[in-house]
N, C-alpha and C. Protein backbone atom coordinates (compact mmCIF):
# COMPACT_ATOMS: atom_id res chain seq x y z
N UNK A 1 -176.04 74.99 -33.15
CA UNK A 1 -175.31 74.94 -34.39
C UNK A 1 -174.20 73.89 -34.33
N UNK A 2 -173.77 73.95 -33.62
CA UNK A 2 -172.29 72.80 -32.84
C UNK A 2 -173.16 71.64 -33.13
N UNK A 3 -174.23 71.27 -32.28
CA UNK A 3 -174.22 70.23 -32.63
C UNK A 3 -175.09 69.25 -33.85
N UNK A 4 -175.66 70.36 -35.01
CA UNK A 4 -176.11 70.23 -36.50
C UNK A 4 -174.54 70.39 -37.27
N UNK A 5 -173.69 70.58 -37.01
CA UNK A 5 -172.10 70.23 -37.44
C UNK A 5 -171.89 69.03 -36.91
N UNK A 6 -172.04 68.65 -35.96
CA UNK A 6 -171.76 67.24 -35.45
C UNK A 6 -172.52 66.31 -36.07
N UNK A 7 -173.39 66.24 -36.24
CA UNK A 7 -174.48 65.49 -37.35
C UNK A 7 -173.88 65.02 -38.45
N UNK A 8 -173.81 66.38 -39.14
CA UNK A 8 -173.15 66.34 -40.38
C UNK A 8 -171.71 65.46 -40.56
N UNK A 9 -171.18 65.97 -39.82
CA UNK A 9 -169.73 65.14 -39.54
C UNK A 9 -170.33 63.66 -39.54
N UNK A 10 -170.74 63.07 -38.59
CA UNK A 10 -171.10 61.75 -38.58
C UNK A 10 -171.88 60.88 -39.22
N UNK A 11 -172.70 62.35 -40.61
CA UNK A 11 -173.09 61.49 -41.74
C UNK A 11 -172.09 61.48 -42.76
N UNK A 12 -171.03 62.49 -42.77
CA UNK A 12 -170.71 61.88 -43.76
C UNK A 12 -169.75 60.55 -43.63
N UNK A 13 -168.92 60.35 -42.01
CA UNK A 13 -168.17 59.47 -42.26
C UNK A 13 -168.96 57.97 -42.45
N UNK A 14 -170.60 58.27 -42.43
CA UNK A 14 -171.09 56.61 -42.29
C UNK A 14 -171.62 56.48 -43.53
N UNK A 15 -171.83 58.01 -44.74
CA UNK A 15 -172.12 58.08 -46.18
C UNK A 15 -171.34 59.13 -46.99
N UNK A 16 -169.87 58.49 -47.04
CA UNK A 16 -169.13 59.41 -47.50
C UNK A 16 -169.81 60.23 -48.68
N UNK A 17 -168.90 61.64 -48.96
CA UNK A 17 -169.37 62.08 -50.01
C UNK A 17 -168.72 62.62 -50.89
N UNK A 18 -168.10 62.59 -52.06
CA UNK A 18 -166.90 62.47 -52.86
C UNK A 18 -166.54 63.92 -53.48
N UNK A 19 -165.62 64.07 -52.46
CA UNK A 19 -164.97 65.30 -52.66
C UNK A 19 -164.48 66.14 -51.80
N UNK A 20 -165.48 65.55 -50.05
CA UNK A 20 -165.63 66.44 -49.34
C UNK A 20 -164.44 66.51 -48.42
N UNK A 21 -164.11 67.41 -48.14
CA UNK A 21 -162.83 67.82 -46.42
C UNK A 21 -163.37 66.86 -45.91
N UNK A 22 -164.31 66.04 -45.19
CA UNK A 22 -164.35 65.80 -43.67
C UNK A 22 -164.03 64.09 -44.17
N UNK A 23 -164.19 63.96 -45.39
CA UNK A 23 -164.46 62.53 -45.87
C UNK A 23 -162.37 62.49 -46.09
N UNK A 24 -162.00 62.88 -46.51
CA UNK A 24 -161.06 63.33 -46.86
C UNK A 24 -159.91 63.14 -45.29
N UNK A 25 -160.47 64.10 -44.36
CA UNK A 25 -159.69 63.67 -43.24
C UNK A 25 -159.92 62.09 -42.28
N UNK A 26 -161.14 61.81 -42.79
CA UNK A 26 -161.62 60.30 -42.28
C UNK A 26 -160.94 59.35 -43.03
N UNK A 27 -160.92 59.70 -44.66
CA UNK A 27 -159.63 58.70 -45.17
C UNK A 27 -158.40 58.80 -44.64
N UNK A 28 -157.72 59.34 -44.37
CA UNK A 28 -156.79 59.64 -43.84
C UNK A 28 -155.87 59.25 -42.67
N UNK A 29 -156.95 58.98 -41.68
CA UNK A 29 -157.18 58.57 -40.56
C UNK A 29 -156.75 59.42 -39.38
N UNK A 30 -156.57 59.13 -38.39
CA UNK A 30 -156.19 59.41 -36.80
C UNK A 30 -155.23 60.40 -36.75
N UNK A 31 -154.27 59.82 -37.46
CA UNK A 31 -152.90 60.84 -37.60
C UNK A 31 -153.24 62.11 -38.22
N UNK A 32 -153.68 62.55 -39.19
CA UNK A 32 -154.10 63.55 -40.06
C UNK A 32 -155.10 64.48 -39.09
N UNK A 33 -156.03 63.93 -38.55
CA UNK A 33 -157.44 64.74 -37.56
C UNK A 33 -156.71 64.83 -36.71
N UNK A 34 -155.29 64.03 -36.53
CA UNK A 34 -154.62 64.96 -34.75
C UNK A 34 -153.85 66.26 -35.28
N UNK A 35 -153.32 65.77 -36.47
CA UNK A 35 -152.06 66.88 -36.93
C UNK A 35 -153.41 68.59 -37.00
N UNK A 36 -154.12 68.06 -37.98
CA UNK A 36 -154.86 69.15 -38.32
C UNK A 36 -155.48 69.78 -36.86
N UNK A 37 -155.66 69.05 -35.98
CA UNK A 37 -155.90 69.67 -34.59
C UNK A 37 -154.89 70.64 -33.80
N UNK A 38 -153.99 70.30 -34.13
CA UNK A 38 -152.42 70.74 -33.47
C UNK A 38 -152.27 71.73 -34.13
N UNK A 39 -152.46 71.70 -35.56
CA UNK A 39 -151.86 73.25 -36.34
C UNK A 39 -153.02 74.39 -36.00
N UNK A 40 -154.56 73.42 -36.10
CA UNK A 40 -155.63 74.72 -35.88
C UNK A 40 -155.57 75.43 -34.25
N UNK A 41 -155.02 74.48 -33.16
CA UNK A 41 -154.80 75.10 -32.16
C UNK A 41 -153.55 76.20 -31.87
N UNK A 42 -152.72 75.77 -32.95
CA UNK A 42 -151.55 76.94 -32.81
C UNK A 42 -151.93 77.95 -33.48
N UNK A 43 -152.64 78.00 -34.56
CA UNK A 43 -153.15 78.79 -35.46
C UNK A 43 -153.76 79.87 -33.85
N UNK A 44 -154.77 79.33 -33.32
CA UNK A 44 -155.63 80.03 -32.28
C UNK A 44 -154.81 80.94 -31.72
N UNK A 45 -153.56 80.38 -31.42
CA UNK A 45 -152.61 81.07 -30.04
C UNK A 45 -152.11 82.16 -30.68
N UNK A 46 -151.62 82.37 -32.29
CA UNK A 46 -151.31 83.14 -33.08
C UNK A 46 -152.44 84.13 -33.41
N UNK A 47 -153.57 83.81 -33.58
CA UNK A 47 -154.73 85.01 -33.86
C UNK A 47 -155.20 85.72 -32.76
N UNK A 48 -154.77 85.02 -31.51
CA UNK A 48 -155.00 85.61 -30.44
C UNK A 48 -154.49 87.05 -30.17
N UNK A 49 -153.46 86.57 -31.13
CA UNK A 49 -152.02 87.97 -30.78
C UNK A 49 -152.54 89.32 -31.98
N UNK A 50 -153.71 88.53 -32.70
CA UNK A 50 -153.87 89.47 -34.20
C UNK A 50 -155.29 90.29 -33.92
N UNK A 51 -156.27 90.07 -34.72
CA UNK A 51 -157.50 90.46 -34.42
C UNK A 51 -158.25 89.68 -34.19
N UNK A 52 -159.47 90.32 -33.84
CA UNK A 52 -160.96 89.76 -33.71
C UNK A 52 -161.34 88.71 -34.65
N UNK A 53 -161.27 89.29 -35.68
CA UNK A 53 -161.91 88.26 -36.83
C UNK A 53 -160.97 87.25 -37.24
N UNK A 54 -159.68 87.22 -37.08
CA UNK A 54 -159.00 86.27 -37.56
C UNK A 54 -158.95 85.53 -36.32
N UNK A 55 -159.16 85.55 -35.22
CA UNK A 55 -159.28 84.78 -34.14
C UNK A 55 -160.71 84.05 -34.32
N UNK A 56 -161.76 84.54 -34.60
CA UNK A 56 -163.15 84.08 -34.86
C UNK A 56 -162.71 82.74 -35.61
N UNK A 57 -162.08 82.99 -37.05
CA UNK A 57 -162.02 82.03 -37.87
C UNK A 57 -161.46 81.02 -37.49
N UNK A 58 -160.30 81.41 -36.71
CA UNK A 58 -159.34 80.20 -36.24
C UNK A 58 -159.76 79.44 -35.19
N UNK A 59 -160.86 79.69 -34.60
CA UNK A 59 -160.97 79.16 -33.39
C UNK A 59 -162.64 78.52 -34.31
N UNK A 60 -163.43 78.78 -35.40
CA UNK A 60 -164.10 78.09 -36.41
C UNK A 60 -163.42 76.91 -36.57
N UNK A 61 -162.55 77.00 -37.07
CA UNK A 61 -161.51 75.72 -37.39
C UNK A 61 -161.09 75.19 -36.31
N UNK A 62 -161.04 75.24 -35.43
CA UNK A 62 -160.38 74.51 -34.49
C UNK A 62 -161.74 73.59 -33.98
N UNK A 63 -162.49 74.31 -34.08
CA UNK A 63 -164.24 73.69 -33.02
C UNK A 63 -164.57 72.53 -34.53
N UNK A 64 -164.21 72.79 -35.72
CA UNK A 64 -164.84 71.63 -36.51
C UNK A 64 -163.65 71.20 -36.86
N UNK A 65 -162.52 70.66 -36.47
CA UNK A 65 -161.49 69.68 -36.53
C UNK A 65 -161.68 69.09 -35.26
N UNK A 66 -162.23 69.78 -33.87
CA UNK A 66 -162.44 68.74 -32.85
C UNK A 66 -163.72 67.94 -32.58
N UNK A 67 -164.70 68.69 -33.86
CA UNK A 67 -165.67 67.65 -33.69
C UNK A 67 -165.43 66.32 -34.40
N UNK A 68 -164.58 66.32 -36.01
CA UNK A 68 -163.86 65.74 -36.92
C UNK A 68 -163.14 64.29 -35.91
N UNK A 69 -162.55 65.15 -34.46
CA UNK A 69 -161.88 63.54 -33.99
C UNK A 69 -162.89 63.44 -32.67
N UNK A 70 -163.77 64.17 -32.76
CA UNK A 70 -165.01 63.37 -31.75
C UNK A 70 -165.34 62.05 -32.35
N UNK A 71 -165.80 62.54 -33.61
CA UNK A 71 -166.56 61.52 -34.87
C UNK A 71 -165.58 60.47 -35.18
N UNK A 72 -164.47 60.65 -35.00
CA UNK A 72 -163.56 59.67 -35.29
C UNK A 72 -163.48 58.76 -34.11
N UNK A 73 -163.05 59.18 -32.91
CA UNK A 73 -163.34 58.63 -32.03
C UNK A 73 -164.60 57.55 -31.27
N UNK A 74 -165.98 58.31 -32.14
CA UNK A 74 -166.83 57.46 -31.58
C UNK A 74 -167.71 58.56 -29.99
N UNK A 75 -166.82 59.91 -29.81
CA UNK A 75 -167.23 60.35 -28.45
C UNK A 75 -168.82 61.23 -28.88
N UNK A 76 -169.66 61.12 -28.07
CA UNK A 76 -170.85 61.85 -28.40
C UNK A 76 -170.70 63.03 -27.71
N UNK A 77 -171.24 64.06 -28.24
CA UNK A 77 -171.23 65.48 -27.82
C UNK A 77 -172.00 65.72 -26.42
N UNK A 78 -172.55 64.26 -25.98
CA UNK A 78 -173.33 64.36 -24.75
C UNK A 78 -172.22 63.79 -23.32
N UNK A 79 -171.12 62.95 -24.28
CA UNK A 79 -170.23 62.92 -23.02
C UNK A 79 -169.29 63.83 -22.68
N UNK A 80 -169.41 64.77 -23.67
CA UNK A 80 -168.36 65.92 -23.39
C UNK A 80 -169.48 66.85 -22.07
N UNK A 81 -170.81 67.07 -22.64
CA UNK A 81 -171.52 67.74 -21.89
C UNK A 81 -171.70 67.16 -20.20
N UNK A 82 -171.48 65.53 -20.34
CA UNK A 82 -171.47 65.10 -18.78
C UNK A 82 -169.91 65.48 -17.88
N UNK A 83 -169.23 65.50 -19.05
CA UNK A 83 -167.98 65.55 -18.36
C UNK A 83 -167.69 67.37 -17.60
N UNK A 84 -167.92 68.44 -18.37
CA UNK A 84 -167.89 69.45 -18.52
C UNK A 84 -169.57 69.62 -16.96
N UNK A 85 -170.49 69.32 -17.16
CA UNK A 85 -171.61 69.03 -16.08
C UNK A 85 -170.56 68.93 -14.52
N UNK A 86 -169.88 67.39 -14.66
CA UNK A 86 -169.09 66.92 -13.50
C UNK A 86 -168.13 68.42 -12.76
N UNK A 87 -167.80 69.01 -13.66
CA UNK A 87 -166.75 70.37 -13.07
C UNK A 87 -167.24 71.15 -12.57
N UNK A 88 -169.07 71.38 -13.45
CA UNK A 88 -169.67 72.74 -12.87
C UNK A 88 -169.69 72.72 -11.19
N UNK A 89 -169.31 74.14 -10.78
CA UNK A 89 -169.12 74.78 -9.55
C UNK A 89 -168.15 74.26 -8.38
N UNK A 90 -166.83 73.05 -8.90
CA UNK A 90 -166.09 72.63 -8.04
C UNK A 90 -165.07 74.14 -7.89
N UNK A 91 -164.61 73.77 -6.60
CA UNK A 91 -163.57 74.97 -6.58
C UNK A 91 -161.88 74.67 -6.84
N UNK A 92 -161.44 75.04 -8.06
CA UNK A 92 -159.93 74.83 -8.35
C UNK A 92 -158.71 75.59 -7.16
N UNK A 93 -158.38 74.74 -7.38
CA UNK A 93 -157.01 74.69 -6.31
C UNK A 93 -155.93 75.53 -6.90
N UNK A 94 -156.09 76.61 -7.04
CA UNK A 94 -154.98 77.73 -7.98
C UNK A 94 -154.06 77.43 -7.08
N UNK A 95 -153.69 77.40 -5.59
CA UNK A 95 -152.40 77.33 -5.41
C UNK A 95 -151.53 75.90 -5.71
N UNK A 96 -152.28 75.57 -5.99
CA UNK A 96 -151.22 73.95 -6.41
C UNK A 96 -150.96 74.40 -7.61
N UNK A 97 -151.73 74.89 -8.56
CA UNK A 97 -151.25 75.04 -9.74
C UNK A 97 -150.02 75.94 -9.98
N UNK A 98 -148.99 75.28 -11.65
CA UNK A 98 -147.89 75.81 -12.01
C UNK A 98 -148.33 77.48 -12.19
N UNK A 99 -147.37 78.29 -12.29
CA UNK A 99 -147.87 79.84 -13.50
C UNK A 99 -147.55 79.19 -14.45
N UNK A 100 -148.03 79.90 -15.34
CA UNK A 100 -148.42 79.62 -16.42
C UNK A 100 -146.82 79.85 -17.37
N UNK A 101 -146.17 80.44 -16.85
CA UNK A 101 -144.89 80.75 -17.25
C UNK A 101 -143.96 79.72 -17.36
N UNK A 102 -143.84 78.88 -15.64
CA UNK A 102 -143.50 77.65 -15.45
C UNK A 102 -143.98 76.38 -16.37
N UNK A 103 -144.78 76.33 -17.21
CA UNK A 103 -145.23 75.54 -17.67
C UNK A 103 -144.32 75.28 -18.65
C-alpha cells in the first residue's frame, strides 16, 4: 500500500492535479513538506500519550507527508529499503548511547 501511495505522489507532482493536497504542498515547496513533517511528527508524540486510533491517524499522516518529501527529494522507496537492508542484524552499541532523558 506504501508504496501505491508513493506512485501516486509522484504522479501527481509530474501531472499535477488541480485542487489536490499533494500538488498543493509541491507548489509550495521544501519549506512547507518540512514544516508539515515537523507538526505531523509532533502530532505522533502527542497521540502517543492519547489513544489507539488517534495515534493510527497521526502516524497516517506522518507516513504520507514523508513520502510527500521522498517525492520531493527525488529518494526512491528502494533506497530507503537498501539503507534500512544495510542495519539488518548489526548489533547497537546501547552503552555509548545518551538516555533518552539526556537527550
Amino acid at each position: 500500500m506504501i508504496e501505491e501511495l508513493y506512485q501516486e505522489i509522484k504522479s501527481r507532482k509530474q501531472v499535477p492535479k488541480e485542487g489536490s493536497y499533494t500538488n498543493y504542498l509541491f507548489d509550495k515547496g521544501l519549506d512547507k513538506i518540512l514544516k508539515k513533517v515537523g507538526e505531523e511528527a509532533t502530532e505522533v508524540v502527542i497521540a502517543a500519550k492519547n489513544d489507539k486510533a488517534e495515534l493510527i491517524a497521526e502516524i497516517s499522516d506522518l507516513t504520507y507527508h514523508i513520502l510527500v518529501l521522498l517525492a520531493e527529494k527525488e529518494i526512491a522507496l528502494e533506497e530507503i529499503r537498501e539503507e534500512l537492508g544495510k542495519r539488518e542484524g548489526k548489533i547497537s552499541k546501547t552503552k555509548d548511547r545518551k538516555e533518552i532523558t539526556d537527550l
